[in-house]
Protein backbone atom coordinates (compact mmCIF):
# COMPACT_ATOMS: atom_id res chain seq x y z
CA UNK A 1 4.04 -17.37 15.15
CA UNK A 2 7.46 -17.75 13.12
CA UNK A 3 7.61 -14.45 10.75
CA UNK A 4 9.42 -16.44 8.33
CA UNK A 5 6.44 -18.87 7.70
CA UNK A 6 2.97 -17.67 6.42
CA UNK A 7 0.78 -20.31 4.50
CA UNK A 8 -2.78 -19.80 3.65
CA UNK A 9 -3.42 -16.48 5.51
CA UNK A 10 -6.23 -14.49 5.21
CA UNK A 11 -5.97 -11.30 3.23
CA UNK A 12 -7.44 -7.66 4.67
CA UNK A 13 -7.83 -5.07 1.66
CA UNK A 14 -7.41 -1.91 2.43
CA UNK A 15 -7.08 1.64 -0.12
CA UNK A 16 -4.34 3.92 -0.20
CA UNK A 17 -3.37 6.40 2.39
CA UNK A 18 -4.39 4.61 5.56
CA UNK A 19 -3.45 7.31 8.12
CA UNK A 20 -2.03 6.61 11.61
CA UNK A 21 -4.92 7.97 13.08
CA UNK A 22 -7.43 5.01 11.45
CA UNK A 23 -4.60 2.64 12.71
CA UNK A 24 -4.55 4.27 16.03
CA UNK A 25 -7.59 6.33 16.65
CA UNK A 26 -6.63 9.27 18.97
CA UNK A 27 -9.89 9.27 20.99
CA UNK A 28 -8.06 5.97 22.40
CA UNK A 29 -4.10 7.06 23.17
CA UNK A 30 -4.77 7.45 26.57
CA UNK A 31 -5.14 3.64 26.51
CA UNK A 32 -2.99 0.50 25.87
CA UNK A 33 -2.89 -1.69 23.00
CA UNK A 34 -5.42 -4.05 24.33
CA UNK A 35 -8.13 -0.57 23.75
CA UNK A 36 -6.67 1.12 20.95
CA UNK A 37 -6.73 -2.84 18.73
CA UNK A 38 -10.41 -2.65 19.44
CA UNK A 39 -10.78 0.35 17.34
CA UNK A 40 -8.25 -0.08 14.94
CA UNK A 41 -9.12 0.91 11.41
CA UNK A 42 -12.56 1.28 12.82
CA UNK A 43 -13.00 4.28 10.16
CA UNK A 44 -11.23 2.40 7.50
CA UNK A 45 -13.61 -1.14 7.53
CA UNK A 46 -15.59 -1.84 11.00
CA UNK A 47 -14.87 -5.17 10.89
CA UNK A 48 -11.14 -5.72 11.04
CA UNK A 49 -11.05 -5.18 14.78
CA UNK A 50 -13.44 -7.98 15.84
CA UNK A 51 -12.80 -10.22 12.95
CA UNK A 52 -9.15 -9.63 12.40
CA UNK A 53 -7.09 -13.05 13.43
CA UNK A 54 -3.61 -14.04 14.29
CA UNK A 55 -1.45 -15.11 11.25
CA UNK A 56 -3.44 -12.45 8.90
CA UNK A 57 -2.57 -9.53 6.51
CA UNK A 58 -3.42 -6.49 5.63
CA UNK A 59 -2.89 -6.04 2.26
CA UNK A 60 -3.07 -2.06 1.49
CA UNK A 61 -2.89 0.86 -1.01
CA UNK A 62 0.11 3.39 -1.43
CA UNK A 63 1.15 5.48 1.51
CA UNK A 64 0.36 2.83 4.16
CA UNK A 65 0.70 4.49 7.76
CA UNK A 66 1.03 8.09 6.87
CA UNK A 67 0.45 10.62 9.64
CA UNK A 68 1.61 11.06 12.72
CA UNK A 69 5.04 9.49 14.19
CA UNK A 70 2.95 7.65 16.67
CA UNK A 71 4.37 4.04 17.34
CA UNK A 72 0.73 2.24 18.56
CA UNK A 73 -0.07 2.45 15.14
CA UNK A 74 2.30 -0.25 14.45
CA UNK A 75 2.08 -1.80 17.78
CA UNK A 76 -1.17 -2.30 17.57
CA UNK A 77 -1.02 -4.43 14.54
CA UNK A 78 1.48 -6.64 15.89
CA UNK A 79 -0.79 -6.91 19.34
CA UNK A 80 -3.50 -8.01 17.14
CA UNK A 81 -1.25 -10.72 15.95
CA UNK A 82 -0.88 -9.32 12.27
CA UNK A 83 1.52 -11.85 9.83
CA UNK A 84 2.57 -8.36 7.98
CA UNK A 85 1.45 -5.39 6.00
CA UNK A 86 1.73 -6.17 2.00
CA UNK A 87 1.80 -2.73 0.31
CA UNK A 88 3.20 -0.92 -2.57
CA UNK A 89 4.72 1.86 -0.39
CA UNK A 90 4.85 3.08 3.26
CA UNK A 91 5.56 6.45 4.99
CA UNK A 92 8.99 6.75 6.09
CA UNK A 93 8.04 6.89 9.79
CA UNK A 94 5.46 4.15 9.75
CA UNK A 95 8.24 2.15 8.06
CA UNK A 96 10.69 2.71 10.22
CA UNK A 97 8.01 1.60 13.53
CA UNK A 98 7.06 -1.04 12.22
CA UNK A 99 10.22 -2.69 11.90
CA UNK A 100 11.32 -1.28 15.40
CA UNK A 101 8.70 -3.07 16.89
CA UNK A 102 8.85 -6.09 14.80
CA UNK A 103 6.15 -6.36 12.08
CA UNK A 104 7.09 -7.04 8.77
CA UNK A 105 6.21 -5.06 5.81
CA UNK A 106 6.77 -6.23 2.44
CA UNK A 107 6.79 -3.98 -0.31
CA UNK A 108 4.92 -4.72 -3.06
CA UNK A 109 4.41 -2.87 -6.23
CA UNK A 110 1.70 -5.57 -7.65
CA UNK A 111 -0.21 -5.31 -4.09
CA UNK A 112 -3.54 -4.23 -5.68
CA UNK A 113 -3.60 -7.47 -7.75
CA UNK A 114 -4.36 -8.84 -4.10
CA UNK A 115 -8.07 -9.26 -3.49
CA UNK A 116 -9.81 -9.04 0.23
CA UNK A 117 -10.05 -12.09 1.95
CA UNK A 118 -8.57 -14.27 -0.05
CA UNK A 119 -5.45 -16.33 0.85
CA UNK A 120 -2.26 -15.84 0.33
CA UNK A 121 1.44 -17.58 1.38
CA UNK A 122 4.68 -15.49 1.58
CA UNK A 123 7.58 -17.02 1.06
CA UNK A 124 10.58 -15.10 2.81
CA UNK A 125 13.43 -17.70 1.81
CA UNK A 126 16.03 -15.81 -0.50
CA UNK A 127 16.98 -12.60 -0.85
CA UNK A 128 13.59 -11.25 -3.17
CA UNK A 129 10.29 -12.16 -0.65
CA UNK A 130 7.46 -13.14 -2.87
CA UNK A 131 3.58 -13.13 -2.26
CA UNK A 132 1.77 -16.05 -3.98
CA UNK A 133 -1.39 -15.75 -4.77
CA UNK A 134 -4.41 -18.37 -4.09
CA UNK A 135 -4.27 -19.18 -8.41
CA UNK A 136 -0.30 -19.83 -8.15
CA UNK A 137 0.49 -16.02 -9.29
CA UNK A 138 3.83 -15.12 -7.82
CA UNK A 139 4.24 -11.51 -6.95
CA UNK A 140 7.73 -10.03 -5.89
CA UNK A 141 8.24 -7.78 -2.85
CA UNK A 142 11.32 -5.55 -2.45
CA UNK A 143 14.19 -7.34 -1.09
CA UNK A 144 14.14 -6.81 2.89
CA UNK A 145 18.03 -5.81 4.06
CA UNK A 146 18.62 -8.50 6.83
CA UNK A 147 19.61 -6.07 10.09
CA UNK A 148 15.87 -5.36 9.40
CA UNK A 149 14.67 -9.21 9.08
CA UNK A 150 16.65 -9.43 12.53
CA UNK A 151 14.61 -7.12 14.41
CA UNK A 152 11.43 -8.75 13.09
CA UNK A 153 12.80 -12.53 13.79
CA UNK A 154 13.73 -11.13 17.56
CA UNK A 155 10.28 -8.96 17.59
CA UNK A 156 11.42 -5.58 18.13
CA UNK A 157 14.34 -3.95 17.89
CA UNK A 158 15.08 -4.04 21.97
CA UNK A 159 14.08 -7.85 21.74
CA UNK A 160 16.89 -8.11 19.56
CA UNK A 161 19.50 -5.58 21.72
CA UNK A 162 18.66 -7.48 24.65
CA UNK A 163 19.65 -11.31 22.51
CA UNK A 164 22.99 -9.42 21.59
CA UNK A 165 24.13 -8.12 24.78
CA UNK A 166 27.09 -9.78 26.24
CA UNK A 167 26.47 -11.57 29.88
């Protein structure tokens, strides 16, 4: 999937404050990605695990990922195949994951205007990325600094070490 690209995806609503632990339940940190994604937000709306699909978003209150420093929480949405998380704001932690393991996050002040399961494109040409809506409505994200579009480009931070290290 090319992270610059996202036509017709399928919106996810979710409310405000959606903790680490919905994201990444800890009943299931013993495990791997492949058994924490099946209960992802399992407490937040039952069927995102089994319904969720590559190329989607999750389109979310205030305070996306707060909690816990725990990196699966991000992981697991980019295992899942996740396009990116469209919110207004994002703890500081979760933020800085996400991006460290390549998932894009756009901030979006004008993210509750976004209804569930509708579709969306994001356009991520230019300096100010922009969500447009299914009726044409054009809503603008904060602008993303590019060391950060980098890491989600490469898919992770070490993906992106490992391009830049001399041979």
């Amino acid at each position: 999937m090319n992270p610059r690209e996202f036509k017709n995806t399928r919106v996810w609503r979710l409310g405000a404050d959606v903790d680490t632990d919905a994201l990444a339940p800890g009943a299931y940190m013993k495990h791997g990605l492949d058994v924490i994604g099946r209960y992802c937000l399992e407490a937040v709306r039952a069927d995102f695990a089994s319904g969720v699909r590559e190329g989607d978003v999750i389109v979310a209150g205030a305070n996306f990922g707060i909690g816990s420093s725990r990196e699966q929480a991000a992981g697991v949405l980019r295992h899942l195949g996740l396009a990116a998380v469209i919110a207004p704001s994002y703890s500081g932690l979760y933020f800085r994951n996400a991006f460290n393991l390549g998932l894009l996050l756009l901030t979006c002040p004008e993210a509750a205007e976004i209804e569930d399961s509708e579709r969306v494109s994001v356009h991520l040409d230019g300096e100010t990325p922009q969500v447009v809506r299914a009726n044409g409505q054009r809503l603008m994200c904060a602008p993303i600094p590019q060391f950060l579009m980098d890491m989600v480009d490469a898919g992770g931070l070490l993906p992106l070490l490992k391009q830049r290290k001399p041979t």
